[in-house]
N, C-alpha and C. Protein backbone atom coordinates (compact mmCIF):
# COMPACT_ATOMS: atom_id res chain seq x y z
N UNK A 1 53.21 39.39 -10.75
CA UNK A 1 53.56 40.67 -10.17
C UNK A 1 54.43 41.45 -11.17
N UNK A 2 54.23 42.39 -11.67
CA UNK A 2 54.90 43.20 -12.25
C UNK A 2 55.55 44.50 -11.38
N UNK A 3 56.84 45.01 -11.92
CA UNK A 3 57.87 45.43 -11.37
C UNK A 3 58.29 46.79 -12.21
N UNK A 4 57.94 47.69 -11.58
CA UNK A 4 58.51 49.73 -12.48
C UNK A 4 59.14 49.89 -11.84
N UNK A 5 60.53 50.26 -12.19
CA UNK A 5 61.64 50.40 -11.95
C UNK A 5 62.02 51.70 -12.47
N UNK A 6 62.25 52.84 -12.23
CA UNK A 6 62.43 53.80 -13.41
C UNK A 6 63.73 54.40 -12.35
N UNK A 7 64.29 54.66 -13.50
CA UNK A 7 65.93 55.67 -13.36
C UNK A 7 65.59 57.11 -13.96
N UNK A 8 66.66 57.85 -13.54
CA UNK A 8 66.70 59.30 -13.76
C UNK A 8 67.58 59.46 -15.48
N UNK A 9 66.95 60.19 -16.14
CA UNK A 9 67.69 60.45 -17.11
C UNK A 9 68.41 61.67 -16.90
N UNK A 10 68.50 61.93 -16.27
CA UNK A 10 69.63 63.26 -15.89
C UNK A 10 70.22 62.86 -14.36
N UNK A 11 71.20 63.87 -13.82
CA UNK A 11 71.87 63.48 -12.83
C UNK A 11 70.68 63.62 -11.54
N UNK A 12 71.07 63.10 -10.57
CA UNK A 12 69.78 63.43 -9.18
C UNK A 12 70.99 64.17 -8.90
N UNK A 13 70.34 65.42 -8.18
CA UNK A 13 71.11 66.02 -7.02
C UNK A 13 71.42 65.63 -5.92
N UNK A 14 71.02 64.17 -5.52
CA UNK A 14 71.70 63.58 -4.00
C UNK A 14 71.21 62.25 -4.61
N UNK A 15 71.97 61.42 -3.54
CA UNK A 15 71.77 60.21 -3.59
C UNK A 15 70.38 59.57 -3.16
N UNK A 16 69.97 60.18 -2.15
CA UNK A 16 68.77 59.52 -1.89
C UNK A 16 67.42 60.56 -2.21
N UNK A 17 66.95 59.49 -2.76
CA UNK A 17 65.83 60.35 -4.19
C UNK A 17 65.12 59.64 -4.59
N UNK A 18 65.15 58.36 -4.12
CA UNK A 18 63.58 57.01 -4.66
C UNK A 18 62.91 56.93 -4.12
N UNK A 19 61.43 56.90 -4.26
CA UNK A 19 59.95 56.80 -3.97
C UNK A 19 59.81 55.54 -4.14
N UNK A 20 59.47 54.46 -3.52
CA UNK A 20 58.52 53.39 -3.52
C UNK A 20 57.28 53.29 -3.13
N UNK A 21 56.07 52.10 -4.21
CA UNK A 21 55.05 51.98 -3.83
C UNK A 21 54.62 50.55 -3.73
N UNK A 22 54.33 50.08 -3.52
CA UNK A 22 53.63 48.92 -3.85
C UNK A 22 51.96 48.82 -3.75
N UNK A 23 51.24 47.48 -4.51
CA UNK A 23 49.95 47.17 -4.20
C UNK A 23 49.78 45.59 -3.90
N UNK A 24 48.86 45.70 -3.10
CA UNK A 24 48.72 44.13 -2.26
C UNK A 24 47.16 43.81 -3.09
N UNK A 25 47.37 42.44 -3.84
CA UNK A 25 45.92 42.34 -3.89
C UNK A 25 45.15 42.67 -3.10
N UNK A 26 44.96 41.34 -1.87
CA UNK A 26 44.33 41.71 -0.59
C UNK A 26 44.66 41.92 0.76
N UNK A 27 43.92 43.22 0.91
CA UNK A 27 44.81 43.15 2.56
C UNK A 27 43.63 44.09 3.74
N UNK A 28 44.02 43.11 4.89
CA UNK A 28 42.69 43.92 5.93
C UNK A 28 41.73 44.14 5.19
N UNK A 29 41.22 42.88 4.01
CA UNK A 29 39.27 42.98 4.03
C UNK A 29 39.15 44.03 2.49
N UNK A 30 40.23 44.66 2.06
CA UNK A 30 39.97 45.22 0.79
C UNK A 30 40.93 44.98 -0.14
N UNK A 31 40.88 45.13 -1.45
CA UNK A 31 41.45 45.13 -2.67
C UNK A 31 42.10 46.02 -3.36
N UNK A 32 43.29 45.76 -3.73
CA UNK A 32 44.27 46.45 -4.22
C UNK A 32 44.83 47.60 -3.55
N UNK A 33 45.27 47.15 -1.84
CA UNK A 33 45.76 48.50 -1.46
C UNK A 33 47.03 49.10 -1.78
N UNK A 34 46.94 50.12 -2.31
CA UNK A 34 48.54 50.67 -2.34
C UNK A 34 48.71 51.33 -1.09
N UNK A 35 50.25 51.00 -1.24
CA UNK A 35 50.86 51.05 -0.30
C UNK A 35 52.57 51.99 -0.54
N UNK A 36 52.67 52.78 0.33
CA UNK A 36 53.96 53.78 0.14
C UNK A 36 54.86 53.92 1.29
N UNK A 37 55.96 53.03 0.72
CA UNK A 37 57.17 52.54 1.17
C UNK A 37 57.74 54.14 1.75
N UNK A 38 58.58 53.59 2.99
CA UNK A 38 59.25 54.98 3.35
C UNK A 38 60.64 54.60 4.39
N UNK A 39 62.06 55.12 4.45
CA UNK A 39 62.57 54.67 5.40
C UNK A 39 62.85 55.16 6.71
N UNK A 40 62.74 54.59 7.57
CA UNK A 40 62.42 55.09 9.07
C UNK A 40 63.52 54.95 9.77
N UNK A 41 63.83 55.28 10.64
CA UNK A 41 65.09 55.16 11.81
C UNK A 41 66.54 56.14 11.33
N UNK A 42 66.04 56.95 10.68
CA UNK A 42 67.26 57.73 9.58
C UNK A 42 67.52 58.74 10.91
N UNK A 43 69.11 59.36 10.56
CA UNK A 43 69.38 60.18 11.66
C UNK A 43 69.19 61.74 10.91
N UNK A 44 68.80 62.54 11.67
CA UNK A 44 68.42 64.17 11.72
C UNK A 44 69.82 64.52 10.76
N UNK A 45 71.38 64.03 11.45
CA UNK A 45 72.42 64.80 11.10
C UNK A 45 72.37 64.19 9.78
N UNK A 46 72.22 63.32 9.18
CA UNK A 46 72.53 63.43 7.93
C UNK A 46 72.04 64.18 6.93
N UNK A 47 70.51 64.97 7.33
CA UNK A 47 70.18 66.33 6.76
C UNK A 47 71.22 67.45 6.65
N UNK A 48 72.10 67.73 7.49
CA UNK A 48 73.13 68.70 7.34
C UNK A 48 74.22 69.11 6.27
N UNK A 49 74.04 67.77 5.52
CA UNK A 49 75.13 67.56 4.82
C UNK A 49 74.25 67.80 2.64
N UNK A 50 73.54 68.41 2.79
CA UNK A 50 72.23 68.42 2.00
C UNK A 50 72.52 70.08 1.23
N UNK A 51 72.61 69.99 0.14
CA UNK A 51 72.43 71.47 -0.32
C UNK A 51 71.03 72.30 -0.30
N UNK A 52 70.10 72.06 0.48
CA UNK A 52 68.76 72.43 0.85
C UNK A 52 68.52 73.47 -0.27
N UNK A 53 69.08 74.42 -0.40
CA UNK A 53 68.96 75.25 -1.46
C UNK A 53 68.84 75.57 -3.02
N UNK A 54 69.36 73.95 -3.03
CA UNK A 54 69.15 73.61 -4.60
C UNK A 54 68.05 72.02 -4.54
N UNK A 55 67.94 71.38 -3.29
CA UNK A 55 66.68 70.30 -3.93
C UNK A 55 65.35 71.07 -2.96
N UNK A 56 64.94 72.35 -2.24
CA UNK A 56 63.57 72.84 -2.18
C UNK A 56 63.45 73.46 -2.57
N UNK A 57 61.99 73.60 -3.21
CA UNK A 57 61.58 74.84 -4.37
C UNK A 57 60.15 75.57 -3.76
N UNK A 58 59.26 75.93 -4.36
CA UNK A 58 58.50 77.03 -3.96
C UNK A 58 57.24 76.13 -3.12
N UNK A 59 56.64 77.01 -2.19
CA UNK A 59 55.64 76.35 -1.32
C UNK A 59 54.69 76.02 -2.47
N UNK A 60 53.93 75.17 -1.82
CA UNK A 60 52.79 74.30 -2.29
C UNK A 60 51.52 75.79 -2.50
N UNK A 61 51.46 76.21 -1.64
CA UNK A 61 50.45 77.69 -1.63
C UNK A 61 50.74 77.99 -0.12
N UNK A 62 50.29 79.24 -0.30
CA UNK A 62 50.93 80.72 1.14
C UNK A 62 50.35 79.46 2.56
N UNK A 63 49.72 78.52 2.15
CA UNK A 63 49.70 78.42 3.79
C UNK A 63 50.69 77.26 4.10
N UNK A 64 51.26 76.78 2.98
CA UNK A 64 52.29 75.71 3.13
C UNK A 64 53.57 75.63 2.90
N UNK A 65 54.13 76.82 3.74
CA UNK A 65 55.65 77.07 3.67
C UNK A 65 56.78 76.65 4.45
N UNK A 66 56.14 75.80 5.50
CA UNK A 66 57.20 74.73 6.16
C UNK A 66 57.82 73.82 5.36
N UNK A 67 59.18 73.68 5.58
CA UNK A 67 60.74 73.35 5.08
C UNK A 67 60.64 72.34 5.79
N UNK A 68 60.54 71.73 7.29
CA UNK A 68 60.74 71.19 7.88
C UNK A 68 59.81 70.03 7.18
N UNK A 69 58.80 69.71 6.73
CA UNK A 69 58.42 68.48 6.15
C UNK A 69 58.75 67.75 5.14
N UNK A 70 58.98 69.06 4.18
CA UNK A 70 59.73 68.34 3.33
C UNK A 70 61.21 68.14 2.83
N UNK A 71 61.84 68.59 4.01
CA UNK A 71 63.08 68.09 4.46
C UNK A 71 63.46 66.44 4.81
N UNK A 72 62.03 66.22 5.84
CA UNK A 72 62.24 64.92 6.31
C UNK A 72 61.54 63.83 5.40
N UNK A 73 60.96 64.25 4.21
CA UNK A 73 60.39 63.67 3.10
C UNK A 73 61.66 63.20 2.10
N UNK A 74 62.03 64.24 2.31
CA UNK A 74 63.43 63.43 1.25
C UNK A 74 64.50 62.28 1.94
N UNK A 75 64.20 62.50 3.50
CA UNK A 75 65.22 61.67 4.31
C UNK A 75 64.38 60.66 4.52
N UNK A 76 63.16 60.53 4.10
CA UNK A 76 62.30 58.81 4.03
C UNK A 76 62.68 58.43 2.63
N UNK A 77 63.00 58.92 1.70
CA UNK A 77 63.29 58.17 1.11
C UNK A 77 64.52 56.91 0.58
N UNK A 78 64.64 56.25 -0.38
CA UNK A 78 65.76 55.70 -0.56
C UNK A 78 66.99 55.37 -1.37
N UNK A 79 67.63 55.48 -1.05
CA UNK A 79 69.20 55.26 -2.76
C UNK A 79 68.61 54.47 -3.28
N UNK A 80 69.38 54.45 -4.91
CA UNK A 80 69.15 53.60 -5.86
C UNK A 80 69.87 52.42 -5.06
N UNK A 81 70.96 51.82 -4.15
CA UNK A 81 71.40 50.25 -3.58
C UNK A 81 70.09 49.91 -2.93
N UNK A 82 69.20 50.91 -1.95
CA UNK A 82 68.19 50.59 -1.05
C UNK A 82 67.19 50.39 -1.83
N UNK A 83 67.09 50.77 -2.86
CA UNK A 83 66.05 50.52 -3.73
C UNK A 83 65.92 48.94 -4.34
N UNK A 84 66.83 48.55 -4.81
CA UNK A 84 67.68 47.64 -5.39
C UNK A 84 67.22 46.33 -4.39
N UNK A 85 67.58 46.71 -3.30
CA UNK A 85 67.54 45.63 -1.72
C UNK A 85 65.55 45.58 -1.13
N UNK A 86 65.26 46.46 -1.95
CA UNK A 86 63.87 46.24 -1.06
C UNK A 86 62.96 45.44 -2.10
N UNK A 87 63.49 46.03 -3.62
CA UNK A 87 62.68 45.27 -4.50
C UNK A 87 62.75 43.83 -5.09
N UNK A 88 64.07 43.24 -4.70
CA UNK A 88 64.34 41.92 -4.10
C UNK A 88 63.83 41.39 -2.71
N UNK A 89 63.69 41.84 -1.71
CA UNK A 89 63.09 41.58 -0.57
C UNK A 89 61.85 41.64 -0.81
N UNK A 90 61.02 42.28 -1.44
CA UNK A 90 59.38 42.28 -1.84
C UNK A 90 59.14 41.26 -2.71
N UNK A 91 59.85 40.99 -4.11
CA UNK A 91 59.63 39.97 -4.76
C UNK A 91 60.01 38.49 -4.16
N UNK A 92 60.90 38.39 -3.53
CA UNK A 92 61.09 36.92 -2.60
C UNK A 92 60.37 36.68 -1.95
N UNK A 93 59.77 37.83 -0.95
CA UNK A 93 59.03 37.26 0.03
C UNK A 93 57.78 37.55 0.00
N UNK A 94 56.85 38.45 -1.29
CA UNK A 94 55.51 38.92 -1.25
C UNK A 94 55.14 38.90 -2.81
N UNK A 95 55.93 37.95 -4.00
CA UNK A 95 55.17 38.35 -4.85
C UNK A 95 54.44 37.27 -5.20
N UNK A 96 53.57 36.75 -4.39
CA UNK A 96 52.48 35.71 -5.18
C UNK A 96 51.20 36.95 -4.22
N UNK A 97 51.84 37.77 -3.21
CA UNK A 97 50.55 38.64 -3.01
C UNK A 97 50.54 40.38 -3.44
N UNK A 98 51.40 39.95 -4.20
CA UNK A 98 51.41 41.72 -4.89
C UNK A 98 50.93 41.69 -6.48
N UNK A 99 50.42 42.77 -7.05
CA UNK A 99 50.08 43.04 -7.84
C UNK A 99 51.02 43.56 -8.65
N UNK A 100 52.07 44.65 -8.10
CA UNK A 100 52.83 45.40 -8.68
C UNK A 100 53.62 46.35 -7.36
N UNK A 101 55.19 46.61 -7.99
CA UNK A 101 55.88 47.35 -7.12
C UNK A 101 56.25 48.39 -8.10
N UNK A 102 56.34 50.01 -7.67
CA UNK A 102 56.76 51.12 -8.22
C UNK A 102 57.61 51.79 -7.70
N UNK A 103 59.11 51.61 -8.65
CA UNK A 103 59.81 52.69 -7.70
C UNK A 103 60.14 53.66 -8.86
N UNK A 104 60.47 54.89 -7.96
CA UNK A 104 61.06 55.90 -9.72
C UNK A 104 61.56 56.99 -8.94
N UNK A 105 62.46 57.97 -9.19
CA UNK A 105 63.59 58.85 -8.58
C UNK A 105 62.33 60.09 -8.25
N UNK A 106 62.45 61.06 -7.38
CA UNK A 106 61.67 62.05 -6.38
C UNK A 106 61.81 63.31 -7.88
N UNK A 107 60.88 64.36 -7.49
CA UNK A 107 61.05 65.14 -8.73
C UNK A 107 61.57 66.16 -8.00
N UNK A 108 62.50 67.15 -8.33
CA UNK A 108 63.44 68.08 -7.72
C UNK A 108 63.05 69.57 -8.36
N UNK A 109 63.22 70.60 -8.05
CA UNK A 109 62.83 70.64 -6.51
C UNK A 109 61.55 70.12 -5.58
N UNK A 110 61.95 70.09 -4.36
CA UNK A 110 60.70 69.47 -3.76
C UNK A 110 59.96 70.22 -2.88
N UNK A 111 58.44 70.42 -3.32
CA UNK A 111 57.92 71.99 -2.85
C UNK A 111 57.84 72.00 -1.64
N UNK A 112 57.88 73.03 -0.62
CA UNK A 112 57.55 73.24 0.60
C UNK A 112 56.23 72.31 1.00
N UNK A 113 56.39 72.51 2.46
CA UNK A 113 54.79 72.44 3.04
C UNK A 113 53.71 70.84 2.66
N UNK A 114 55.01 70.03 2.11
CA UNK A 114 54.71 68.41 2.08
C UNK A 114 54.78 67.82 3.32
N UNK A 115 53.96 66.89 3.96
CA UNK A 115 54.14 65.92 5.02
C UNK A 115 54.40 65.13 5.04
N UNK A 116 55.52 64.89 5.68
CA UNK A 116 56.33 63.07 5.19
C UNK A 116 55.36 61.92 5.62
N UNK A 117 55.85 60.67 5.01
CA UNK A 117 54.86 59.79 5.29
C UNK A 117 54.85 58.61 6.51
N UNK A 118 56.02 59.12 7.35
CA UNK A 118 56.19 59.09 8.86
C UNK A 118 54.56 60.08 9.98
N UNK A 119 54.58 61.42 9.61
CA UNK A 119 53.44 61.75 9.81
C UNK A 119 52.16 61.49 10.54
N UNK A 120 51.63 60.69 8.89
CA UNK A 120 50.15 60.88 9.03
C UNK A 120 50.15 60.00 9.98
N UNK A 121 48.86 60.34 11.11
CA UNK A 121 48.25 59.57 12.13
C UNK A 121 47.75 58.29 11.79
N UNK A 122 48.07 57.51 12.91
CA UNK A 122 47.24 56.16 12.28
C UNK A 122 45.77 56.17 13.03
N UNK A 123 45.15 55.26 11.92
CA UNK A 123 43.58 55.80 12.64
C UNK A 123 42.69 54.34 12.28
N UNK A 124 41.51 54.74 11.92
CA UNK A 124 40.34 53.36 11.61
C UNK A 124 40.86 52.94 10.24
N UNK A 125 41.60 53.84 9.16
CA UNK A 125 41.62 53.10 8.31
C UNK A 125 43.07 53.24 7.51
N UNK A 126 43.98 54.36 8.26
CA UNK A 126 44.91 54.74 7.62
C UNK A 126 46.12 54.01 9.11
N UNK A 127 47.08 53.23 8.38
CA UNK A 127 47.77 52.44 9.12
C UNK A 127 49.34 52.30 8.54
N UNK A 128 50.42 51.76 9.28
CA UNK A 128 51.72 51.32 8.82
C UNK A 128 51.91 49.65 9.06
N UNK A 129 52.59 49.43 7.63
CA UNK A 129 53.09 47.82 7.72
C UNK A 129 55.04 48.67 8.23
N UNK A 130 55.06 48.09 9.49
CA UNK A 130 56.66 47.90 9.87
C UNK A 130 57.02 46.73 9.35
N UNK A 131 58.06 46.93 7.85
CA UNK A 131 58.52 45.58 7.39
C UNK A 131 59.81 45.12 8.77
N UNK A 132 60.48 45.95 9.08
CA UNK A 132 61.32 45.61 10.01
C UNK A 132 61.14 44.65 11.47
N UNK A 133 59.71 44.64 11.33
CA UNK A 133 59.39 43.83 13.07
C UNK A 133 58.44 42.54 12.00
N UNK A 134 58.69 42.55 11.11
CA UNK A 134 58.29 41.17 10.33
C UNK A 134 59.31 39.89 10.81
N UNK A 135 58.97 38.86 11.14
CA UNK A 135 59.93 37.63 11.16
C UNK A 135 60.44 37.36 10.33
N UNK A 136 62.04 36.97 9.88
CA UNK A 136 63.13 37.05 9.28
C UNK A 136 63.28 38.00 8.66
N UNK A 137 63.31 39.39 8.69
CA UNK A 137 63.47 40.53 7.97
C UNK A 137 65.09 40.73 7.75
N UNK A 138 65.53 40.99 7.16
CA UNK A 138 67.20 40.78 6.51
C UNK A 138 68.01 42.04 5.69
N UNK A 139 67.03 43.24 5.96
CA UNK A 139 67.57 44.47 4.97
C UNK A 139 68.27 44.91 6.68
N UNK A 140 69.87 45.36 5.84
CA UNK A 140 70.50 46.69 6.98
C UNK A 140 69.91 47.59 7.37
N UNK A 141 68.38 48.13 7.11
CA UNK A 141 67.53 49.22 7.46
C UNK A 141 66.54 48.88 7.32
N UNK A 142 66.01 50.14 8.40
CA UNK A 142 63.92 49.80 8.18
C UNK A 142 63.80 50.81 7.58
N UNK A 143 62.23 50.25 7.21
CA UNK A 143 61.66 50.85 5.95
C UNK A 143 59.95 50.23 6.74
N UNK A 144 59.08 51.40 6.30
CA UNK A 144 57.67 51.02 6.48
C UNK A 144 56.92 51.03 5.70
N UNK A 145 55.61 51.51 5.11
CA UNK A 145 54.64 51.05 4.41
C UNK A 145 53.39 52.12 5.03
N UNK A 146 52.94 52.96 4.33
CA UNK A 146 52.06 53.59 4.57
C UNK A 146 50.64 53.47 3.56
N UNK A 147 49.01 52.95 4.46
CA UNK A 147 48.14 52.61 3.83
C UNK A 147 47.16 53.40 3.95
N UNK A 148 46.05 53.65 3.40
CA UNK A 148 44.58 54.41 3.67
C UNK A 148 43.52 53.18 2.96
N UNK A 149 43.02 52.48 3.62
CA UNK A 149 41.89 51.64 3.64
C UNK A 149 41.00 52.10 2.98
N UNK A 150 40.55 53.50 3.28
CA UNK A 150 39.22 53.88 3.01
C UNK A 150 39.79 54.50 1.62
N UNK A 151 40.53 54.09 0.97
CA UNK A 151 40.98 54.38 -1.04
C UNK A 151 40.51 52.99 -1.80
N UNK A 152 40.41 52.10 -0.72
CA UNK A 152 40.19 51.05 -1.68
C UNK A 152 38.59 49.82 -1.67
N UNK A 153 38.51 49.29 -2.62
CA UNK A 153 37.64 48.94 -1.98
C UNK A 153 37.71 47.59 -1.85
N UNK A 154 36.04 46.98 -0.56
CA UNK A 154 36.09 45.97 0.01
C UNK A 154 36.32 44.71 -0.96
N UNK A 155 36.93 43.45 -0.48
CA UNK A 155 37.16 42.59 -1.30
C UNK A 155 35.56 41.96 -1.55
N UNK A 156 34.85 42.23 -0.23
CA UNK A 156 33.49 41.31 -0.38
C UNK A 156 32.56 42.33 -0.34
N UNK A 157 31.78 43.03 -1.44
CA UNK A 157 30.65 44.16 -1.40
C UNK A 157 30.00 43.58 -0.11
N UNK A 158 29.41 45.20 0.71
CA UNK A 158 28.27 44.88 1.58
C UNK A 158 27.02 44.98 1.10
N UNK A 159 26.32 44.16 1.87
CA UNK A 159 24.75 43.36 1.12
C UNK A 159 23.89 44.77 2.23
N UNK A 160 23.18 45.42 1.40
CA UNK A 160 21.92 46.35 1.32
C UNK A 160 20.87 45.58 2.49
């Protein structure tokens, strides 16, 4: 299992500013799913305390000018300590089934009209791993795992 770790060469404007990813060899029947770490159970008020004005920047295009998503996009993510704590918790307990974990600091500003990865619906192929309702889970916070099935493919081709 290999491990990207990347730091900011300049200052971050807030503390919490890391993106995680990981990839599972196999999982639910296909190969190499990546997977995008996010933290969940975060409170609303700690948005308040946020210079909004200096980490959002220009909408994505005129039809994607809601603030409100990518507000709560930056509040899934995690500090460099939480970062630190999950990528020890992944390598102890998942790296004979991972391929690779990616974490690296959020790019600033962060454009309007993004959908956090709390969000997307779960469906036939797009799903969440809750590491937190895993047996012996041991981080001070949850954190989930967001997948799309239908990106990867089957471990066993279907026969024609």
């Amino acid at each position: 299992m290999q491990i990207h770790s990347h730091t900011s060469h300049t200052p971050l404007p807030v503390d919490r500013a890391y993106v995680l990813s990981m990839t599972i060899k196999s999982f639910k029947g296909r190969r190499d799913v990546q997977v995008h770490l996010f933290r969940t159970g975060y409170d609303m008020a700690e948005a308040q305390g946020y210079p909004w004005e200096h980490l959002l920047g220009d909408p994505l295009d005129a039809q994607h000018t809601d603030a409100e998503g990518s507000r709560q996009l930056l509040l899934e993510a995690f500090t460099a300590d939480e970062r630190d704590q999950i990528l020890a918790y992944l390598e102890k307990r998942y790296a004979d089934r991972l391929t690779e974990i990616s974490a690296q600091p959020m790019d600033f500003p962060i454009p309007l009209g993004l959908c956090p990865l709390s969000a997307f619906p779960e469906g036939e192929t797009i799903g969440f791993i809750r590491f937190d309702r895993i047996p012996n889970y041991d981080l001070p916070f949850a954190f989930h795992g967001l997948y799309d099935l239908a990106q990867h493919s089957p471990v066993v081709k279907e026969q024609d």
